[in-house]
C-alpha atoms as a PDB file:
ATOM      1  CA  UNK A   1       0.000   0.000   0.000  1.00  0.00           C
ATOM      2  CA  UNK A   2       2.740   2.241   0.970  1.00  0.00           C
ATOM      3  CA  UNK A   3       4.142   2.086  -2.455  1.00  0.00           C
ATOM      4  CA  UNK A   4       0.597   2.934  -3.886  1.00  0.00           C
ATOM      5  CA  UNK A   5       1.787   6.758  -2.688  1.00  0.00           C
ATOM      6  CA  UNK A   6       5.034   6.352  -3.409  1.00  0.00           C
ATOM      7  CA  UNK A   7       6.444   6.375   0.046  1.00  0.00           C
ATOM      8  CA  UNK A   8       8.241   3.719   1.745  1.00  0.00           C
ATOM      9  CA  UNK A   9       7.601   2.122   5.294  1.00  0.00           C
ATOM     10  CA  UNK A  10      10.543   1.577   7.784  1.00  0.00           C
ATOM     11  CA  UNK A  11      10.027  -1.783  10.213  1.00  0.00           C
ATOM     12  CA  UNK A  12       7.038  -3.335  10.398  1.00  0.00           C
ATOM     13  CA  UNK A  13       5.633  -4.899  14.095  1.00  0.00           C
ATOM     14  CA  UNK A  14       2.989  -6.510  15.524  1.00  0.00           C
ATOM     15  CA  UNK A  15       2.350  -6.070  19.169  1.00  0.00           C
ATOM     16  CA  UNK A  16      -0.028  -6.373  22.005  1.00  0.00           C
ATOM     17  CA  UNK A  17      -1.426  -3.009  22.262  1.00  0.00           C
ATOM     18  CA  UNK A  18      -4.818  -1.777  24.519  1.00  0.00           C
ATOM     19  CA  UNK A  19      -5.354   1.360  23.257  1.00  0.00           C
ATOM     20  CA  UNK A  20      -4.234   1.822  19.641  1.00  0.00           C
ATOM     21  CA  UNK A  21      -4.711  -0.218  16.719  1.00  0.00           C
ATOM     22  CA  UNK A  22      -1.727   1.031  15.084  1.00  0.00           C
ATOM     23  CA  UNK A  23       0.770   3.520  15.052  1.00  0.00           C
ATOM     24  CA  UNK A  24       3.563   5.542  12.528  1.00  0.00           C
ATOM     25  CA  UNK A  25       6.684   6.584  14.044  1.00  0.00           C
ATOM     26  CA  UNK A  26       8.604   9.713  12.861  1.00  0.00           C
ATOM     27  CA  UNK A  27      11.116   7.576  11.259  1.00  0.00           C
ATOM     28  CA  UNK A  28       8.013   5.722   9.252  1.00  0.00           C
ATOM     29  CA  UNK A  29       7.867   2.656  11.694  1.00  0.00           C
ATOM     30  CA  UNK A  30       4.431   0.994  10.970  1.00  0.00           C
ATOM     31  CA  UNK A  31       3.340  -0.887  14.661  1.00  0.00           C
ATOM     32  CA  UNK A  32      -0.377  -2.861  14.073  1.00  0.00           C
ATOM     33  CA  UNK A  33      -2.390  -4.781  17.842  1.00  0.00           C
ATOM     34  CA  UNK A  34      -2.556  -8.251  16.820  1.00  0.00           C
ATOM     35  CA  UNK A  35      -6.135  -7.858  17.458  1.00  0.00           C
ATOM     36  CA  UNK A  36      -6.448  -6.876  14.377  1.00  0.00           C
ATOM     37  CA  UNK A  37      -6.321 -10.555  13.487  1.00  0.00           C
ATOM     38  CA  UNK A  38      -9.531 -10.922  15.111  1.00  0.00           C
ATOM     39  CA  UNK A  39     -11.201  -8.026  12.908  1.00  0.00           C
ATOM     40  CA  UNK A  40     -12.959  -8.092   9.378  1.00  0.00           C
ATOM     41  CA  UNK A  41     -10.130  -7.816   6.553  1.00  0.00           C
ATOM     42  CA  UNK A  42     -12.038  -4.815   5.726  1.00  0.00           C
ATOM     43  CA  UNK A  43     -10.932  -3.058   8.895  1.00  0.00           C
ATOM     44  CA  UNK A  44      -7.599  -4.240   8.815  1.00  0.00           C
ATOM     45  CA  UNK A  45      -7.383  -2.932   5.280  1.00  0.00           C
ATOM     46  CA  UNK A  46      -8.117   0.353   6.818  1.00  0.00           C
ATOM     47  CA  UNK A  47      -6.052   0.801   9.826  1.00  0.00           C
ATOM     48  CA  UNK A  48      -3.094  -0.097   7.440  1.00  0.00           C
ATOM     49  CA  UNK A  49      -4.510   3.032   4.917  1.00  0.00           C
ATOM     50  CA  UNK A  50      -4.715   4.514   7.801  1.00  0.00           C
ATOM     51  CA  UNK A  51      -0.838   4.579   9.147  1.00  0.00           C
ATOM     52  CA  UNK A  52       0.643   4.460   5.393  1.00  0.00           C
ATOM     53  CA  UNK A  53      -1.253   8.010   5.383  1.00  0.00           C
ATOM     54  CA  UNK A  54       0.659   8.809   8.510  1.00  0.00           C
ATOM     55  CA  UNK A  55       4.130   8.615   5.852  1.00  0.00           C
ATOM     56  CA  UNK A  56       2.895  11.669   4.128  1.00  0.00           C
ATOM     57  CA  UNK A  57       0.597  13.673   6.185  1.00  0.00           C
ATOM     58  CA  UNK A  58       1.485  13.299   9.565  1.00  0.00           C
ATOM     59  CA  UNK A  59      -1.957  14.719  11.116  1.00  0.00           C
ATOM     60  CA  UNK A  60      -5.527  14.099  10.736  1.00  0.00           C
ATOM     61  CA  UNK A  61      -6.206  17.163   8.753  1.00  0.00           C
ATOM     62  CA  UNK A  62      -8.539  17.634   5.330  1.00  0.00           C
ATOM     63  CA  UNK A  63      -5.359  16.095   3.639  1.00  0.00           C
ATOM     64  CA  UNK A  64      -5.016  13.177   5.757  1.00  0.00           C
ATOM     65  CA  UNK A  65      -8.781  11.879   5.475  1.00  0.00           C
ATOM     66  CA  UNK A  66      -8.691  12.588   1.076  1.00  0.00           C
ATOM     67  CA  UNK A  67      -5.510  10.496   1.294  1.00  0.00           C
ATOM     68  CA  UNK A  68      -7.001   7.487   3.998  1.00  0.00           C
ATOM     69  CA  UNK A  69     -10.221   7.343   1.207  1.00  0.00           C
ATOM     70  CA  UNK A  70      -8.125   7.624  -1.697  1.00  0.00           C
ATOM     71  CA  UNK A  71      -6.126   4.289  -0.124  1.00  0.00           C
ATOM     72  CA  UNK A  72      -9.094   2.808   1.090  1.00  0.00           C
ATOM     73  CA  UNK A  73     -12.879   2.779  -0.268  1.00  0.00           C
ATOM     74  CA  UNK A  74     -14.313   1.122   2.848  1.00  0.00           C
ATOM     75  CA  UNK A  75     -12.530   3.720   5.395  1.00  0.00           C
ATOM     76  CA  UNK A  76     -15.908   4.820   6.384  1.00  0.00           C
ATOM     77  CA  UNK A  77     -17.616   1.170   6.875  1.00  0.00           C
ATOM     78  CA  UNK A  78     -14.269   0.387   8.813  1.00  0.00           C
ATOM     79  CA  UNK A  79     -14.126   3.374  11.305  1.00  0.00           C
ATOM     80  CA  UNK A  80     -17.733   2.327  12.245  1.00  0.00           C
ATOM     81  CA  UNK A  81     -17.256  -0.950  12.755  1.00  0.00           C
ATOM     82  CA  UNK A  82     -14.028  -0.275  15.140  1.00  0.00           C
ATOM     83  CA  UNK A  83     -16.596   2.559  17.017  1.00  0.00           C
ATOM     84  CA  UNK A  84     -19.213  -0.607  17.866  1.00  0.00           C
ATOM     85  CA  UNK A  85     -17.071  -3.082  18.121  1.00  0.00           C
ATOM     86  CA  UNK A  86     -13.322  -1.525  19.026  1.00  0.00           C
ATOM     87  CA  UNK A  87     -13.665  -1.865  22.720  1.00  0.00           C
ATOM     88  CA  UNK A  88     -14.888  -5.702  22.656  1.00  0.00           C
ATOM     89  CA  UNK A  89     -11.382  -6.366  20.731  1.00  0.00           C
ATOM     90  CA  UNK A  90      -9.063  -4.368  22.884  1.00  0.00           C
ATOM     91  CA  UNK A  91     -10.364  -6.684  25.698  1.00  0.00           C
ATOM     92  CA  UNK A  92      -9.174  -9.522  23.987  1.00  0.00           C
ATOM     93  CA  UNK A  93      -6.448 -11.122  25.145  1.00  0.00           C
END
């Protein structure tokens, strides 16, 4: 995905996070819960989207959001179904 925009990721980890589902470092470290496992691939999809975004605009601003959509066409459907069902995963585990 990251080379969709041109950009390249650093190192890529999996860990056991409670209160993010992922994360960009300033160096362009991509970090993803392993809960994510447990989720639709739809909403994995997007939380990737969602930190590749994070290599060029490193806010949620108007930019950030056109990018996330332009990466991933169910952003929306995904963002909801974290909201309703988000907590249930973080207690996983």
């Amino acid at each position: 995905m990251a080379a969709s925009i041109e950009e390249k990721a650093g190192r890529i980890s999996v860990r056991d996070t409670r209160s993010r589902w992922g994360s960009c470092s300033a160096k362009g470290n991509l970090s993803f819960s392993w809960r994510l496992i447990l989720a639709p691939e739809f909403v994995l999809n997007y939380v990737v989207a969602h930190e590749v975004a994070h290599l060029i605009e490193r806010n949620h601003g108007p930019k950030f959001w056109k990018l996330v959509a332009r990466l991933d066409d169910q952003a929306d459907a995904a963002r909801k179904w974290l909201r309703r069902n988000g907590e249930a995963l973080h207690r996983m585990g």
